[in-house]
Protein backbone atom coordinates (compact mmCIF):
# COMPACT_ATOMS: atom_id res chain seq x y z
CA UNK A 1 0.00 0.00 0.00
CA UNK A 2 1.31 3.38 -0.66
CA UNK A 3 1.43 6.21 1.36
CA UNK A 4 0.39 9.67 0.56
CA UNK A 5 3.27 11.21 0.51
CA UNK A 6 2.77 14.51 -1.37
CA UNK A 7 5.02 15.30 -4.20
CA UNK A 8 7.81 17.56 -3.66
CA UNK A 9 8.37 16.68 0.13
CA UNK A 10 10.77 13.65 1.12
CA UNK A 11 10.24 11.26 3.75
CA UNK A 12 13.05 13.40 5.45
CA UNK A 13 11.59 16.62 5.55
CA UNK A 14 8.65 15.07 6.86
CA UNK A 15 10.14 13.79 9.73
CA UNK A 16 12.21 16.42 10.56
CA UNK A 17 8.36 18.43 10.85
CA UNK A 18 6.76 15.85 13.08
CA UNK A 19 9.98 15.62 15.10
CA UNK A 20 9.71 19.64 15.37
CA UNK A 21 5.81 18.76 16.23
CA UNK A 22 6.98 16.08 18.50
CA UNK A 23 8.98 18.42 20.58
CA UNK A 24 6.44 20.86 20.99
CA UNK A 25 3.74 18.17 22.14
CA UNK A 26 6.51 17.24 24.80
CA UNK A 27 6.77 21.35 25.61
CA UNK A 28 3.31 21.30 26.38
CA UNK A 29 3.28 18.37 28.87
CA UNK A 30 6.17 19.78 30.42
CA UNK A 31 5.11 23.25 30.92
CA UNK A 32 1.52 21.47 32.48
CA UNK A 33 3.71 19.60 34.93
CA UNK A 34 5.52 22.68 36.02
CA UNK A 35 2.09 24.53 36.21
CA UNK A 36 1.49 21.87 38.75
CA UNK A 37 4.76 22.15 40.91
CA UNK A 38 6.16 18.96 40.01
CA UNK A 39 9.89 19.07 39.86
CA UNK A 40 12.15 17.96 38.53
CA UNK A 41 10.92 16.30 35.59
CA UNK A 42 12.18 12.76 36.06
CA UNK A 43 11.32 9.58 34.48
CA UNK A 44 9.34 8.23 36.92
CA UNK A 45 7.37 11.79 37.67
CA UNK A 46 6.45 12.16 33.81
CA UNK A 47 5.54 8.30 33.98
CA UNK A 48 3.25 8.85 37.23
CA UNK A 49 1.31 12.58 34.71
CA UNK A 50 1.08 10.13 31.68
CA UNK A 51 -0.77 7.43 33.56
CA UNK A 52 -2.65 9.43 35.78
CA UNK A 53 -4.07 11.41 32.45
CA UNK A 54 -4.61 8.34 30.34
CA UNK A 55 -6.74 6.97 33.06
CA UNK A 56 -8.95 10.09 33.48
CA UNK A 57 -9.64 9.46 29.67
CA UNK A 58 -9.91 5.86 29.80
CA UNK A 59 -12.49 6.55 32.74
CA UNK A 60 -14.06 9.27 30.77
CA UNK A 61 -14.56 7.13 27.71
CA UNK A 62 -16.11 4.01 29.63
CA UNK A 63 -13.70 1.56 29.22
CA UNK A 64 -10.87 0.76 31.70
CA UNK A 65 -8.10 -1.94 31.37
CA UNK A 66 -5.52 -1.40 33.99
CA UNK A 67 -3.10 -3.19 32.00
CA UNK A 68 -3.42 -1.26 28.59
CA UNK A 69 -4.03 1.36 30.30
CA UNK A 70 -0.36 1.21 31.98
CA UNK A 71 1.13 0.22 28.58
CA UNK A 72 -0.32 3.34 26.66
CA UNK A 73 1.46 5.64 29.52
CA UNK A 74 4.85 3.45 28.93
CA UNK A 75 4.65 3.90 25.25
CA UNK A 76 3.84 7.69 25.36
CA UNK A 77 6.79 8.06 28.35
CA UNK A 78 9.21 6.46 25.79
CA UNK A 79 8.17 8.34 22.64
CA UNK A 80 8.97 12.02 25.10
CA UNK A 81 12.55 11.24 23.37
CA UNK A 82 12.58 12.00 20.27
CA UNK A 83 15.61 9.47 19.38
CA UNK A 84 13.09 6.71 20.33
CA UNK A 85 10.24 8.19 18.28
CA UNK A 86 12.28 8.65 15.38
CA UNK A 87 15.54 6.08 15.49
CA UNK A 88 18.51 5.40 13.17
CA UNK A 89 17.78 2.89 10.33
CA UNK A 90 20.34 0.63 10.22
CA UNK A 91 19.96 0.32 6.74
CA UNK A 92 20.50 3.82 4.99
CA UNK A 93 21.10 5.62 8.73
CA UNK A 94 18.40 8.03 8.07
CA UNK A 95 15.55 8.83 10.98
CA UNK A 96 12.64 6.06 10.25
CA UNK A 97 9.73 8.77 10.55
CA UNK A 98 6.99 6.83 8.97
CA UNK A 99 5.46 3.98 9.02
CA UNK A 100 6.60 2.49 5.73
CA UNK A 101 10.31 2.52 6.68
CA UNK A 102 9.50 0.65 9.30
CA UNK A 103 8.22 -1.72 7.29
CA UNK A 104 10.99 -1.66 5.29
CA UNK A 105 13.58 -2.06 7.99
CA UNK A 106 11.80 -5.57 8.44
CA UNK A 107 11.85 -6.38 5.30
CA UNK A 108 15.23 -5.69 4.51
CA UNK A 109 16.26 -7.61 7.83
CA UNK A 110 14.42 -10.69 7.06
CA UNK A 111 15.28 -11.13 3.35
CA UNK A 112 18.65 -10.77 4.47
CA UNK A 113 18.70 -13.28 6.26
CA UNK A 114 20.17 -11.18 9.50
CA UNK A 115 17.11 -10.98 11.72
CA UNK A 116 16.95 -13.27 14.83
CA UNK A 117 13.35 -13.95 16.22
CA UNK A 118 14.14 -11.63 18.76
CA UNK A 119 15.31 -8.87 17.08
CA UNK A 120 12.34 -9.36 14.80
CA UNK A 121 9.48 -9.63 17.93
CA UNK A 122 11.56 -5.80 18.49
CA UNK A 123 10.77 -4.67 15.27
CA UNK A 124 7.55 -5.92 15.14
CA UNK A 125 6.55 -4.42 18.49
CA UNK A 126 8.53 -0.91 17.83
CA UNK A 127 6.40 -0.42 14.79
CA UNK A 128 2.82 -1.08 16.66
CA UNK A 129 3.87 1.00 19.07
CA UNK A 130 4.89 3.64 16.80
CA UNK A 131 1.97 2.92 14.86
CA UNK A 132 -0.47 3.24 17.92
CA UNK A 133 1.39 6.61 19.13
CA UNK A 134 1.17 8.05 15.29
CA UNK A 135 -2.37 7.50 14.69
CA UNK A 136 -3.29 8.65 18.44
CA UNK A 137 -1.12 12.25 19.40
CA UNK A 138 -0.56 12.70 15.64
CA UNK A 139 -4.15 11.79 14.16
CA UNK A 140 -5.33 14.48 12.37
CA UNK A 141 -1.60 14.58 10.39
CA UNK A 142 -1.85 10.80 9.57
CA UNK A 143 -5.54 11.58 8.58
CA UNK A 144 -4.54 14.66 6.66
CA UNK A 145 -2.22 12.09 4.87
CA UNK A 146 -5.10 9.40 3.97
CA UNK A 147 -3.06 6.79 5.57
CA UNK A 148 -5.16 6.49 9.22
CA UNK A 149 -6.73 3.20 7.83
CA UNK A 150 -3.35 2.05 7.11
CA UNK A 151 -1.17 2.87 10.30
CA UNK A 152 -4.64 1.30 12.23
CA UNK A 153 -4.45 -2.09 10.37
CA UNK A 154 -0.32 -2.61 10.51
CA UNK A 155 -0.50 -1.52 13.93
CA UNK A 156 -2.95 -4.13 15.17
CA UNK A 157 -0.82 -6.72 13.29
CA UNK A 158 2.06 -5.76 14.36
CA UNK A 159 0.47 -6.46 18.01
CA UNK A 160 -0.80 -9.85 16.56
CA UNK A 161 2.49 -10.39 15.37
CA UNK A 162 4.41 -9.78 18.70
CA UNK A 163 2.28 -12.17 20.38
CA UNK A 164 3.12 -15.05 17.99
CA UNK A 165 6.64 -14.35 18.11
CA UNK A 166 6.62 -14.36 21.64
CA UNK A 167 5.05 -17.39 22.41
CA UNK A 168 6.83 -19.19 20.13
CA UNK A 169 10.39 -17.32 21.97
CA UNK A 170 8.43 -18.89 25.17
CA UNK A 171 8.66 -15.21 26.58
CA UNK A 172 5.87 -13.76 28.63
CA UNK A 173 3.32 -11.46 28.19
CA UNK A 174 1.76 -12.77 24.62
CA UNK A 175 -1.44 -12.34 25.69
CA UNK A 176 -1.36 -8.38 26.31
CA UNK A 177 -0.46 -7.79 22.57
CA UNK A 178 -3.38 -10.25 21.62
CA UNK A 179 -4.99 -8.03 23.62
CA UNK A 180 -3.02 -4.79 22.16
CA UNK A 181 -4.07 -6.00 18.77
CA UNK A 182 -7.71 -6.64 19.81
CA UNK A 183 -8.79 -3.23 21.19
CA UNK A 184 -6.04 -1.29 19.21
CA UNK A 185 -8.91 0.94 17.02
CA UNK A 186 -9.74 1.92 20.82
CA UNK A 187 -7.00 3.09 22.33
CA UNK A 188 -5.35 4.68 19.58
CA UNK A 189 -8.99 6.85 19.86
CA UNK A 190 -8.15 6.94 23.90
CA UNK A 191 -4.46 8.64 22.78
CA UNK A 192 -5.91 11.16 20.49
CA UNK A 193 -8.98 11.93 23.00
CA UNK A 194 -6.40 12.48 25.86
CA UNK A 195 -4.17 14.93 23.51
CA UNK A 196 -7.27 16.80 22.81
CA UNK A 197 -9.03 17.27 26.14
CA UNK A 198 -6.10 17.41 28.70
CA UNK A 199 -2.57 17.38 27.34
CA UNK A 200 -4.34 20.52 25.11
CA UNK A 201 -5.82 22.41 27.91
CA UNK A 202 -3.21 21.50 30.04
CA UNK A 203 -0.80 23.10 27.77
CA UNK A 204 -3.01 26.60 27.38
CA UNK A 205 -3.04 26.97 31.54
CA UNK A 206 0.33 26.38 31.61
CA UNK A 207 1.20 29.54 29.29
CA UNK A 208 -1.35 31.87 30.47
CA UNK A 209 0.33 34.34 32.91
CA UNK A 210 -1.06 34.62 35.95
CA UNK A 211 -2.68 30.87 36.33
């Protein structure tokens, strides 16, 4: 499937905006956390807002799964870095900033013949993660791009994926990414509803002088 990549812009260029847009997503987080005195921002403080506001939405939304819950907060926690939104290919050692080069780094890997199971059950996971991050904080850019449809399906199988290649690695945990895979429509909705009604607002108090 291709992507709608307009003509004129690389894959590159593209990146290099949503990284810009990444960074100012993070801003806004961080500026809300300092609006509510909590300092400094480590790791496990940022980890402690992310859950607490992806619960308020899960909550808000009717559906609660402590587990998924906890794993949307991890992935949005680890995607606050930009090198682990938008990592080295180890192919052509350009930033991977859309889905389709992740897509291709698997491919590549696997026809090559270099790819262990593991390193593959990485992959797969890296790219529903990235997939489920993409289509939530960044919807209405991957919409604007007609490729929503797109990131939603290869994200879910991704998920699917990681479970197979799990069990069969005899690791644990399978059954969350059946579950990832399952409900993945949903809480790539719960990301982009929790950018929109608090990580938003939060953002606009933070900045107004005086609040």
């Amino acid at each position: 499937m291709k992507s709608s990549i307009r003509p004129g812009r690389s894959a590159s260029s593209i990146g290099q905006g949503l990284e810009l847009h990444g960074r100012m997503r993070h801003q806004i987080v961080v500026r809300a956390m300092h609006e509510w005195k909590i300092r400094p921002v480590s790791v496990p403080e940022l980890a402690r807002f992310m859950r607490h506001h992806v619960y308020r939405s899960l909550e808000d939304l009717g559906w609660i799964h402590t587990e998924l819950a906890d794993y949307l907060a991890e992935v949005l926690v680890r995607f606050a870095k930009t090198e682990n939104l938008f990592p080295w290919s180890s192919v052509n050692r350009q930033r991977l900033a859309y889905l389709v080069d992740y897509l291709t780094e698997i491919a590549v890997q696997l026809e090559g013949g270099g790819s262990s199971l593991k390193q593959e059950r990485a992959l797969r996971q890296q790219v529903g993660d990235f997939s489920l991050f993409m289509s939530g904080i960044f919807r209405d850019f991957v919409r604007s791009k007609g490729i929503l449809d797109f990131y939603l399906e290869e994200g879910s199988q991704s998920y699917r994926r990681t479970a197979e290649l799990k069990r069969r690695l005899l690791e644990p945990g399978a059954g969350r990414f059946d579950d990832l895979a399952e409900h993945f429509d949903r809480l790539s909705g719960a990301l982009d509803y929790t950018c929109r009604v608090y990580f938003r607002s939060l953002g606009a108090k933070a900045k107004t002088p005086g609040v």
